[in-house]
Protein backbone atom coordinates (compact mmCIF):
# COMPACT_ATOMS: atom_id res chain seq x y z
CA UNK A 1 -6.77 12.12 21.96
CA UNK A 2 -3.42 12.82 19.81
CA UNK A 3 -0.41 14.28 21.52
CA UNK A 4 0.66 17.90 20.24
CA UNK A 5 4.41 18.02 18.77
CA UNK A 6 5.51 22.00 19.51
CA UNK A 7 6.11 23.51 15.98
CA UNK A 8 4.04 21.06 13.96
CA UNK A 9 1.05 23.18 12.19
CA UNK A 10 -1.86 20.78 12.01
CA UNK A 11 -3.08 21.79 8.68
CA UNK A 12 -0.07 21.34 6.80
CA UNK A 13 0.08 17.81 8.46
CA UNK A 14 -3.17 17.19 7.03
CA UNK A 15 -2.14 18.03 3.72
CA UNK A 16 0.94 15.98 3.83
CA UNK A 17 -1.48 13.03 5.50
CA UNK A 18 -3.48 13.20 2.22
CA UNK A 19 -0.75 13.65 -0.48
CA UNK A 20 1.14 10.22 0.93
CA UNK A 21 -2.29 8.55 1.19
CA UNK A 22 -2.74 9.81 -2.66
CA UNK A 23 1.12 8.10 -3.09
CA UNK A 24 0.30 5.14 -2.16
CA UNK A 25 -3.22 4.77 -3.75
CA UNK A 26 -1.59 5.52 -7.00
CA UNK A 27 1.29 3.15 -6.25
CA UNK A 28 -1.99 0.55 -5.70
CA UNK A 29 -3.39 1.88 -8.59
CA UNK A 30 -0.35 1.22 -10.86
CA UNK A 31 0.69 -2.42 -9.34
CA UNK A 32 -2.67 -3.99 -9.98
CA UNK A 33 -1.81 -4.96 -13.19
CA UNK A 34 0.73 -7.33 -11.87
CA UNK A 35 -1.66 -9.05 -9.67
CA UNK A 36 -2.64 -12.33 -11.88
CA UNK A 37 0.81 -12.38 -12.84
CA UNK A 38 1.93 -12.45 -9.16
CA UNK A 39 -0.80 -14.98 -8.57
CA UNK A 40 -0.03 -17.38 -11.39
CA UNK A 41 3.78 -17.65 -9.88
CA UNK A 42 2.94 -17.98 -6.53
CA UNK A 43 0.81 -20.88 -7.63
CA UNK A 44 3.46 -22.34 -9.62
CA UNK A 45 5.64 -21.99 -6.81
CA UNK A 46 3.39 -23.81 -4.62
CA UNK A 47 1.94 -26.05 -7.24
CA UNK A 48 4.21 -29.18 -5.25
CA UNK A 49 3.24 -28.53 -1.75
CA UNK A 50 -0.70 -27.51 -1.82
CA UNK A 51 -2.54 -31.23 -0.97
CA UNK A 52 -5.18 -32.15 -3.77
């Protein structure tokens, strides 16, 4: 059950619902690159403290 905000039209908050869902999945999209580069530093940050 969703509660009904007077003067909100539902199908234009749909459409805004799926363009910042698109936002972010090409935000996602365009970060993934960075991901081994983010894990290598983390591990080299943690490379003292993580027991062998």
């Amino acid at each position: 059950m969703t509660a009904r905000v007077g003067g909100r039209n539902p199908v234009i908050s749909w459409i805004v619902g799926i363009l910042c869902a698109a936002v972010v999945g090409a935000l996602l999209w365009l970060s993934l690159p960075a991901g081994p580069g983010m894990v290598a530093l983390i591990l080299h940050l943690l490379d003292g403290s993580v027991p062998r």
